[in-house]
N, C-alpha and C. Protein backbone atom coordinates (compact mmCIF):
# COMPACT_ATOMS: atom_id res chain seq x y z
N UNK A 1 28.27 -5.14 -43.31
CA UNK A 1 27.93 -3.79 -43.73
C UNK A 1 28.34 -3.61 -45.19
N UNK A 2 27.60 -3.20 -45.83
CA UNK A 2 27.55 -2.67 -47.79
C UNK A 2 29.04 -1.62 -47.77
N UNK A 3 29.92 -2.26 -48.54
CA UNK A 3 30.84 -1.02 -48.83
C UNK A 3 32.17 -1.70 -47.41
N UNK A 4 31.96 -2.26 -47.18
CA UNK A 4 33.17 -2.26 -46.18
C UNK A 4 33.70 -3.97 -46.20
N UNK A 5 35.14 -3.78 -45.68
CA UNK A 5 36.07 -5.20 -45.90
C UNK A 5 35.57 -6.39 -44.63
N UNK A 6 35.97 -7.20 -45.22
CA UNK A 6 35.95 -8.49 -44.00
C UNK A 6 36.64 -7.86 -42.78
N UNK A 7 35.90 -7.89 -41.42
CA UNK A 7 37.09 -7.92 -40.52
C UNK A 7 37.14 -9.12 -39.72
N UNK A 8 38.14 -8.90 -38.82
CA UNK A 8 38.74 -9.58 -38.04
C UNK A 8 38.52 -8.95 -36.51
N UNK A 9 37.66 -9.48 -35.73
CA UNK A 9 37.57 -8.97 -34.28
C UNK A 9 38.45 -10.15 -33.18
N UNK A 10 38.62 -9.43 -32.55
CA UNK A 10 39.53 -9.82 -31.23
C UNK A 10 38.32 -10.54 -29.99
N UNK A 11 38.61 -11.43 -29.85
CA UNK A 11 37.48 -11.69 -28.71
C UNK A 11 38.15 -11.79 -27.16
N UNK A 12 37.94 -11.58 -26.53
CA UNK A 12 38.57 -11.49 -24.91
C UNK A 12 38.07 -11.40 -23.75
N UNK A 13 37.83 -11.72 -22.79
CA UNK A 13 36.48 -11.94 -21.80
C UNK A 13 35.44 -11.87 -22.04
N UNK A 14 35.14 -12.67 -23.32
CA UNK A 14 33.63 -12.38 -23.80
C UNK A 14 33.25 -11.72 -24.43
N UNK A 15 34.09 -10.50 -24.59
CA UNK A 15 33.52 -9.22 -25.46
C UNK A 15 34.78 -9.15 -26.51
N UNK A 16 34.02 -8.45 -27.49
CA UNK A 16 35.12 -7.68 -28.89
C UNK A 16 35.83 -6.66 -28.32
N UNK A 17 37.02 -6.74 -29.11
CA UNK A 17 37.46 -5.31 -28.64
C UNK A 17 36.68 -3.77 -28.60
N UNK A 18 37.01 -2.92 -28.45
CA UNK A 18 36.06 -1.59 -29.04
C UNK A 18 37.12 -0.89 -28.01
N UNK A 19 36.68 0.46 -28.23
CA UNK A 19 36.78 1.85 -27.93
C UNK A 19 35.63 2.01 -26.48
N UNK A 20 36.39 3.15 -25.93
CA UNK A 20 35.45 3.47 -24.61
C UNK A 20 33.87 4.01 -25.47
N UNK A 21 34.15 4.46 -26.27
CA UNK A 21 32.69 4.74 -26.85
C UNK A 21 32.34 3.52 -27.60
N UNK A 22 32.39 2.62 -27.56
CA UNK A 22 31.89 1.67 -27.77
C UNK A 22 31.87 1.31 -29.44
N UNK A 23 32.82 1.47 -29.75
CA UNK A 23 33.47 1.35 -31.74
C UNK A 23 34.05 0.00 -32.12
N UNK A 24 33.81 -0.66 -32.07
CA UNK A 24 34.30 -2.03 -32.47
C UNK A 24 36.16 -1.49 -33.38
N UNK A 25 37.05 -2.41 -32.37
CA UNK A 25 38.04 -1.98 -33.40
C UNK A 25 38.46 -3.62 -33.91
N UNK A 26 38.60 -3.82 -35.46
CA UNK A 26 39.33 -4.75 -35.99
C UNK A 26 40.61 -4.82 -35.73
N UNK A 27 40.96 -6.19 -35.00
CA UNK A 27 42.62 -6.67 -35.64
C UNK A 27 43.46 -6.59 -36.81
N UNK A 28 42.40 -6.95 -37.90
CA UNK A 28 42.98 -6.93 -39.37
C UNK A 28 41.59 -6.75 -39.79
N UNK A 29 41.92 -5.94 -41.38
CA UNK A 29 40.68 -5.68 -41.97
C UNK A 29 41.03 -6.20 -43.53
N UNK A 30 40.58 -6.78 -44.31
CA UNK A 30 40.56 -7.04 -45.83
C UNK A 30 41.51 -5.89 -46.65
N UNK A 31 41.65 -5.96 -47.40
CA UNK A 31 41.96 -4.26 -48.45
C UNK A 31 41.10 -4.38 -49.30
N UNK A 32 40.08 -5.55 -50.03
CA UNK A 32 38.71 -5.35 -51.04
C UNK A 32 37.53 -5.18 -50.12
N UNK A 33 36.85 -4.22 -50.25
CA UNK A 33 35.25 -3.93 -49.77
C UNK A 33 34.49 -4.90 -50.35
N UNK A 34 33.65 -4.91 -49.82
CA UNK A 34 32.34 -5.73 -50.52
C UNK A 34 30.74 -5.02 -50.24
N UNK A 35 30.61 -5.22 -51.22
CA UNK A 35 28.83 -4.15 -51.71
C UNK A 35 28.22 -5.35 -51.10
N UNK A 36 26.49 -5.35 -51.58
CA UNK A 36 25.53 -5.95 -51.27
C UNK A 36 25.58 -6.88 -52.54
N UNK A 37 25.01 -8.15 -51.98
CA UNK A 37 25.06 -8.91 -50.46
C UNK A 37 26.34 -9.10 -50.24
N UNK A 38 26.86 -9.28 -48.54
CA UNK A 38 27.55 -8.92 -48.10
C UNK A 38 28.51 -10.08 -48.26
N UNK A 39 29.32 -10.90 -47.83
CA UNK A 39 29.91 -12.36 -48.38
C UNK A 39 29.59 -12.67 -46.69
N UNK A 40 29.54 -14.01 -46.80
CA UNK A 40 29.98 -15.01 -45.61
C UNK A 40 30.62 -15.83 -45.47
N UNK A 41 31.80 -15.53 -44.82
CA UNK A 41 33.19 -16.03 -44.48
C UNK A 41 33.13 -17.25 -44.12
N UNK A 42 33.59 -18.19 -44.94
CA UNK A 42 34.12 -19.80 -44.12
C UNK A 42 35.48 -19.97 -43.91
N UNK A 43 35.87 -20.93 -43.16
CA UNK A 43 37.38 -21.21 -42.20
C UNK A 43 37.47 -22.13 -43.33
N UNK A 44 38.62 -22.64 -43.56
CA UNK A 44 39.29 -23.73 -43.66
C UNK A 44 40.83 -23.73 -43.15
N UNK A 45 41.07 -25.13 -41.82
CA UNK A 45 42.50 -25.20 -41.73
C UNK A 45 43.30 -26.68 -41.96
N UNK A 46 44.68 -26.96 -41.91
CA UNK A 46 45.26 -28.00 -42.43
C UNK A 46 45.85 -29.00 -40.71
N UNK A 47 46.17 -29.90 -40.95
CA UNK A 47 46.88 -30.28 -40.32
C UNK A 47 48.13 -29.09 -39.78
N UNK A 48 48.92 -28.83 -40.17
CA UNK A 48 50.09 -28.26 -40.18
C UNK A 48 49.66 -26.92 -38.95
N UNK A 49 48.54 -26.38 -39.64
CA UNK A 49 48.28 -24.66 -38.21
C UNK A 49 47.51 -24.05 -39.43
N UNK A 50 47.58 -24.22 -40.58
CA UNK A 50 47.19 -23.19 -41.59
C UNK A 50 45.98 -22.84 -41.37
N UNK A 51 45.93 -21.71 -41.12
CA UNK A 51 44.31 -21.49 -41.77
C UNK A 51 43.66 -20.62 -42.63
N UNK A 52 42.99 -20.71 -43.29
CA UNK A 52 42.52 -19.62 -44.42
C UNK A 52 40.90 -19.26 -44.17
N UNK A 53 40.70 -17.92 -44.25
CA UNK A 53 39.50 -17.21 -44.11
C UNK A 53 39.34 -17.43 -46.27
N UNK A 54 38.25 -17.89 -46.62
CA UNK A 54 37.71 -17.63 -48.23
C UNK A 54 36.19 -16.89 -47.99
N UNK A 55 36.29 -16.51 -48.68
CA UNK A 55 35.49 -15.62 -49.33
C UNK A 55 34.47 -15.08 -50.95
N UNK A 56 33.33 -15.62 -51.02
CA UNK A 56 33.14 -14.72 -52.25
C UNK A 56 32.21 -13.96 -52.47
N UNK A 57 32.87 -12.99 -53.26
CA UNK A 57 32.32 -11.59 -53.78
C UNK A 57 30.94 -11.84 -54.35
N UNK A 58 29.74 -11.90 -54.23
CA UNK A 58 28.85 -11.95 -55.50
C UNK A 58 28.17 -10.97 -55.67
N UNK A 59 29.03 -9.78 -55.78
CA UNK A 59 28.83 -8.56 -55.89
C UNK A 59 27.68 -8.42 -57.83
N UNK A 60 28.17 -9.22 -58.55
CA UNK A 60 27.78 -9.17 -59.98
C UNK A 60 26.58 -10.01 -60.15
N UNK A 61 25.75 -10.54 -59.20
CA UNK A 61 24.97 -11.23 -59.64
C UNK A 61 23.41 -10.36 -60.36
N UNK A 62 23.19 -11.01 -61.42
CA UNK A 62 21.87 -10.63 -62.28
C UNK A 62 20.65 -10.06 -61.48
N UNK A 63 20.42 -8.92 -62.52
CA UNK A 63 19.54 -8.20 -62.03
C UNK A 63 18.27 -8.07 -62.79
N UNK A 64 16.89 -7.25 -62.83
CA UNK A 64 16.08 -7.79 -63.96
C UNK A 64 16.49 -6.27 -64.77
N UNK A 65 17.55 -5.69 -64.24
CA UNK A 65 18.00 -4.96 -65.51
C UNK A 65 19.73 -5.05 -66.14
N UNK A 66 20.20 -5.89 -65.69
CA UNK A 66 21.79 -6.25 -66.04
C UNK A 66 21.55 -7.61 -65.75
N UNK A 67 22.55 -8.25 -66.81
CA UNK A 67 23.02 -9.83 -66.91
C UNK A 67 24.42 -9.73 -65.71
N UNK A 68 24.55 -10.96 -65.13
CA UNK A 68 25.16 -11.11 -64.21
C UNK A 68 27.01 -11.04 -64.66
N UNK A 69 27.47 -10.91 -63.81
CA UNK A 69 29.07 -11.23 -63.56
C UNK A 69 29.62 -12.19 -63.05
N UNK A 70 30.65 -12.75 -63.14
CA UNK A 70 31.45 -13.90 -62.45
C UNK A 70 31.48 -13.44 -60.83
N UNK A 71 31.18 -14.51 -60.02
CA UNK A 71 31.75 -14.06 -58.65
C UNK A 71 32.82 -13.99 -58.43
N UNK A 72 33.89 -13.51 -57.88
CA UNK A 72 34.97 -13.33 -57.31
C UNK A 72 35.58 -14.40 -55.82
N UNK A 73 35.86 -15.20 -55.75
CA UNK A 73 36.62 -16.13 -54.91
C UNK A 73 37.75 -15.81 -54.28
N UNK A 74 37.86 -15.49 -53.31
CA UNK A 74 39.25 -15.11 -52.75
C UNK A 74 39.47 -15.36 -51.74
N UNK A 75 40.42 -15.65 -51.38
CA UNK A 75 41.28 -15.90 -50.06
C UNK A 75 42.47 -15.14 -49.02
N UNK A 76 42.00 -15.42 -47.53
CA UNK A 76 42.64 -14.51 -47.15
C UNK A 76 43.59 -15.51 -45.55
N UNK A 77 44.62 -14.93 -45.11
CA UNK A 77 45.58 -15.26 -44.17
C UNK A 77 44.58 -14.72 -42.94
N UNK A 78 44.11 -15.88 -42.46
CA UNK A 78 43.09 -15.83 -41.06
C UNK A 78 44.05 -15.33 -40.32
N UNK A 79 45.42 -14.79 -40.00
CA UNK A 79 46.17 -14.33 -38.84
C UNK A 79 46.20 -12.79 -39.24
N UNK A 80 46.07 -12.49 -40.63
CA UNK A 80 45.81 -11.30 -40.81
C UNK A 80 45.70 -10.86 -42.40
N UNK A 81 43.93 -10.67 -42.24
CA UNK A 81 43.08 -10.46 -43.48
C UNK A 81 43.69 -9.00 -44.60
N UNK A 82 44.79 -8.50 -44.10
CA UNK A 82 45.48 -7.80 -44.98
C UNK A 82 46.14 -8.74 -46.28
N UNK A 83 46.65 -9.83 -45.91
CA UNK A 83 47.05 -10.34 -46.60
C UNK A 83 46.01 -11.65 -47.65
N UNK A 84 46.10 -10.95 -48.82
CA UNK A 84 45.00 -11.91 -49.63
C UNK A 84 45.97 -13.01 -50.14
N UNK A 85 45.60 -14.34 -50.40
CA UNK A 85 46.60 -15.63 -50.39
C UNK A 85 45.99 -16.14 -52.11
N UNK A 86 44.92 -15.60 -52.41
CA UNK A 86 44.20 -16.09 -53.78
C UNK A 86 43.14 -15.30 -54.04
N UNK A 87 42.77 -14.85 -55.18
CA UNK A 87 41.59 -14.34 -55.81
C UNK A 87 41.89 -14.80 -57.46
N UNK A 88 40.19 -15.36 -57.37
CA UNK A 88 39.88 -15.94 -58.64
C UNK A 88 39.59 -15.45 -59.56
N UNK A 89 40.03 -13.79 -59.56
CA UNK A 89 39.90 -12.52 -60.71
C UNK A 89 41.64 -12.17 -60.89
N UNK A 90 42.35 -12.95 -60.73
CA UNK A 90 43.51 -12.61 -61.09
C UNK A 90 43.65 -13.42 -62.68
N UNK A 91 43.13 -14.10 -62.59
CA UNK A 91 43.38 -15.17 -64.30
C UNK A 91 42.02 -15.52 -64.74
N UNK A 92 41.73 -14.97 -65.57
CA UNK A 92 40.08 -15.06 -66.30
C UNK A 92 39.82 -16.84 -66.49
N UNK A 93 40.97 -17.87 -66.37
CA UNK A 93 40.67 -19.19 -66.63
C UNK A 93 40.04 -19.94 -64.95
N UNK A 94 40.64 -19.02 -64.26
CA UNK A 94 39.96 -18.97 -62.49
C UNK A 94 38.48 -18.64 -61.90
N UNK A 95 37.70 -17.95 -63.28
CA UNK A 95 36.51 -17.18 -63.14
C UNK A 95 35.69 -18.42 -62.75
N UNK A 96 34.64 -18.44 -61.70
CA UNK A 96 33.59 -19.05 -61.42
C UNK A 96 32.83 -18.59 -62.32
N UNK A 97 31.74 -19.14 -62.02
CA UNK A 97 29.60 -18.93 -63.11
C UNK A 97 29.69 -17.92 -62.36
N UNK A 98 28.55 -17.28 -63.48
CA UNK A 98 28.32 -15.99 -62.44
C UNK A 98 27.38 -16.23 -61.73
N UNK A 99 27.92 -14.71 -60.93
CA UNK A 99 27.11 -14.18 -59.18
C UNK A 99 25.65 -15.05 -59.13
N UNK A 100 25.23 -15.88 -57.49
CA UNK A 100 24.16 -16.13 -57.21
C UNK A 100 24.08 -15.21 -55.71
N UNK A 101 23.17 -14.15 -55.38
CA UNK A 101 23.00 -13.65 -54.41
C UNK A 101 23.19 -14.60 -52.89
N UNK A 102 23.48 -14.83 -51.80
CA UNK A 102 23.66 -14.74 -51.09
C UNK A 102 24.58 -16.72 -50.87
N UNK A 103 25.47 -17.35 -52.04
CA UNK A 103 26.02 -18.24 -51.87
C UNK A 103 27.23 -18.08 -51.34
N UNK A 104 27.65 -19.21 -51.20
CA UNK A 104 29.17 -18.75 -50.16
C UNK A 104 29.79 -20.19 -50.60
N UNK A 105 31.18 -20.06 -50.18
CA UNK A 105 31.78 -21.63 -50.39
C UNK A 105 31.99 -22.50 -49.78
N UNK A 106 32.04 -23.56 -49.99
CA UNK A 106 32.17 -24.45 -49.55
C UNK A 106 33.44 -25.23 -49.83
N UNK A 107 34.08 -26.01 -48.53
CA UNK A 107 35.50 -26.12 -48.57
C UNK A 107 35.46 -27.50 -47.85
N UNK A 108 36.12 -29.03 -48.78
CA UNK A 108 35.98 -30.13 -47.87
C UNK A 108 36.96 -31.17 -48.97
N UNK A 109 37.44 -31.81 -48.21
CA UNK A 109 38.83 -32.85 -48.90
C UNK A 109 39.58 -32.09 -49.99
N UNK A 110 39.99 -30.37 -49.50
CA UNK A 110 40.78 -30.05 -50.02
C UNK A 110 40.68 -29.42 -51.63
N UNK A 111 39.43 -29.38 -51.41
CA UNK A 111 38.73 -28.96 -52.32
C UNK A 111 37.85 -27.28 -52.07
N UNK A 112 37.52 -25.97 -53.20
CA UNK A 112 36.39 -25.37 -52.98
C UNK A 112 35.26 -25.45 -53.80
N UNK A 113 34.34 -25.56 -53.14
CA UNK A 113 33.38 -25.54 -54.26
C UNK A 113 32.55 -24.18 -54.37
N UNK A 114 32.31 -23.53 -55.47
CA UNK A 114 31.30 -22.46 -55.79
C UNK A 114 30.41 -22.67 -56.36
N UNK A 115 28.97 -22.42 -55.56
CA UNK A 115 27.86 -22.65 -57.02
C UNK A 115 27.92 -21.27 -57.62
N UNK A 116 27.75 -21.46 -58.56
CA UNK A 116 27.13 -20.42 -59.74
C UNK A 116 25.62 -20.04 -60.03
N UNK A 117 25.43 -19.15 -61.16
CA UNK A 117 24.24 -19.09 -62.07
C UNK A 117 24.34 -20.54 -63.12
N UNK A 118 23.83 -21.80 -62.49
CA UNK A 118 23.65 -23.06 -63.35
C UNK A 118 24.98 -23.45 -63.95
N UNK A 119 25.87 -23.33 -62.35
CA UNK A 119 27.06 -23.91 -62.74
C UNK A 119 27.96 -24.13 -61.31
N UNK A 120 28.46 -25.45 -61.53
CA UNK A 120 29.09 -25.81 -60.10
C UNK A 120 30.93 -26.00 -60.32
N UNK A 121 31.56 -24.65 -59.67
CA UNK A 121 32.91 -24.49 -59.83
C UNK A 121 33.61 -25.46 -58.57
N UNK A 122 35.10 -26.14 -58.99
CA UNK A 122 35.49 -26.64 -58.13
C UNK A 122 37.00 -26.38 -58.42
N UNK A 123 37.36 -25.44 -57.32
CA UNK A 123 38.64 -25.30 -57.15
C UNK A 123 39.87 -26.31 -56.35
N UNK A 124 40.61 -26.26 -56.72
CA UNK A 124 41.88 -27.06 -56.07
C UNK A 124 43.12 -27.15 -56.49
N UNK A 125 44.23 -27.94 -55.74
CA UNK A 125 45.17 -27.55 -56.50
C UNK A 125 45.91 -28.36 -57.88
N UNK A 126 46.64 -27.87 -58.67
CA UNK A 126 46.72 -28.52 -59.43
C UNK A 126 47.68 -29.75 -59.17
N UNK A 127 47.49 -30.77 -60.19
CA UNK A 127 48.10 -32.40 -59.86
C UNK A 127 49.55 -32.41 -60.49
């Protein structure tokens, strides 16, 4: 939904949680909204238990009347999406290419990758 955070639903005999009127209630919800297009959430977990919900924003991507914005990359504590673990708008040297409408990331040998507007970001940690 346009305007509202990642959530987190509860699953339990099959069904989500909700309300007798039938309201979907989240476990944990994000604290950043996200406009259109909406992001699509990938898992990544470790050996150890970790797991991380990422995320990106491509809230800024080009329009045929505005030049685009950097997407936003961020990360969140899959046990509870209140807690953000990384966003790639905290240090302008973190900025991906800008916004491509409906890309998402990709996460493999410890690595993320973001495509861009004619540009392929690869996050990780440093050596």
């Amino acid at each position: 939904m346009v305007g509202s955070p990642v959530l987190a639903l509860t699953l339990a005999g099959g069904h989500v949680n909700s309300t007798p009127q039938q309201v979907v209630v989240p476990s944990s919800t994000s604290a950043e909204t996200y406009g259109y297009p909406g992001p699509t959430p990938n898992i990544s977990g470790s050996p150890n238990g970790d797991i991380i919900v990422w995320v990106l924003d491509n809230g800024g991507f080009a329009t045929s009347t505005g030049a685009g914005r950097p997407a936003i990359l961020r990360a969140y504590d899959a046990t509870n999406l209140a807690n953000t673990l990384y966003s790639s708008s905290t240090l302008a040297a973190d900025a991906p290419g800008n916004a491509v409408k409906f890309t998402c990331p990709v996460i493999a040998n410890g690595h993320v990758y973001v495509g861009g507007s004619r540009v392929l970001t690869v996050f990780g940690l440093s050596p």
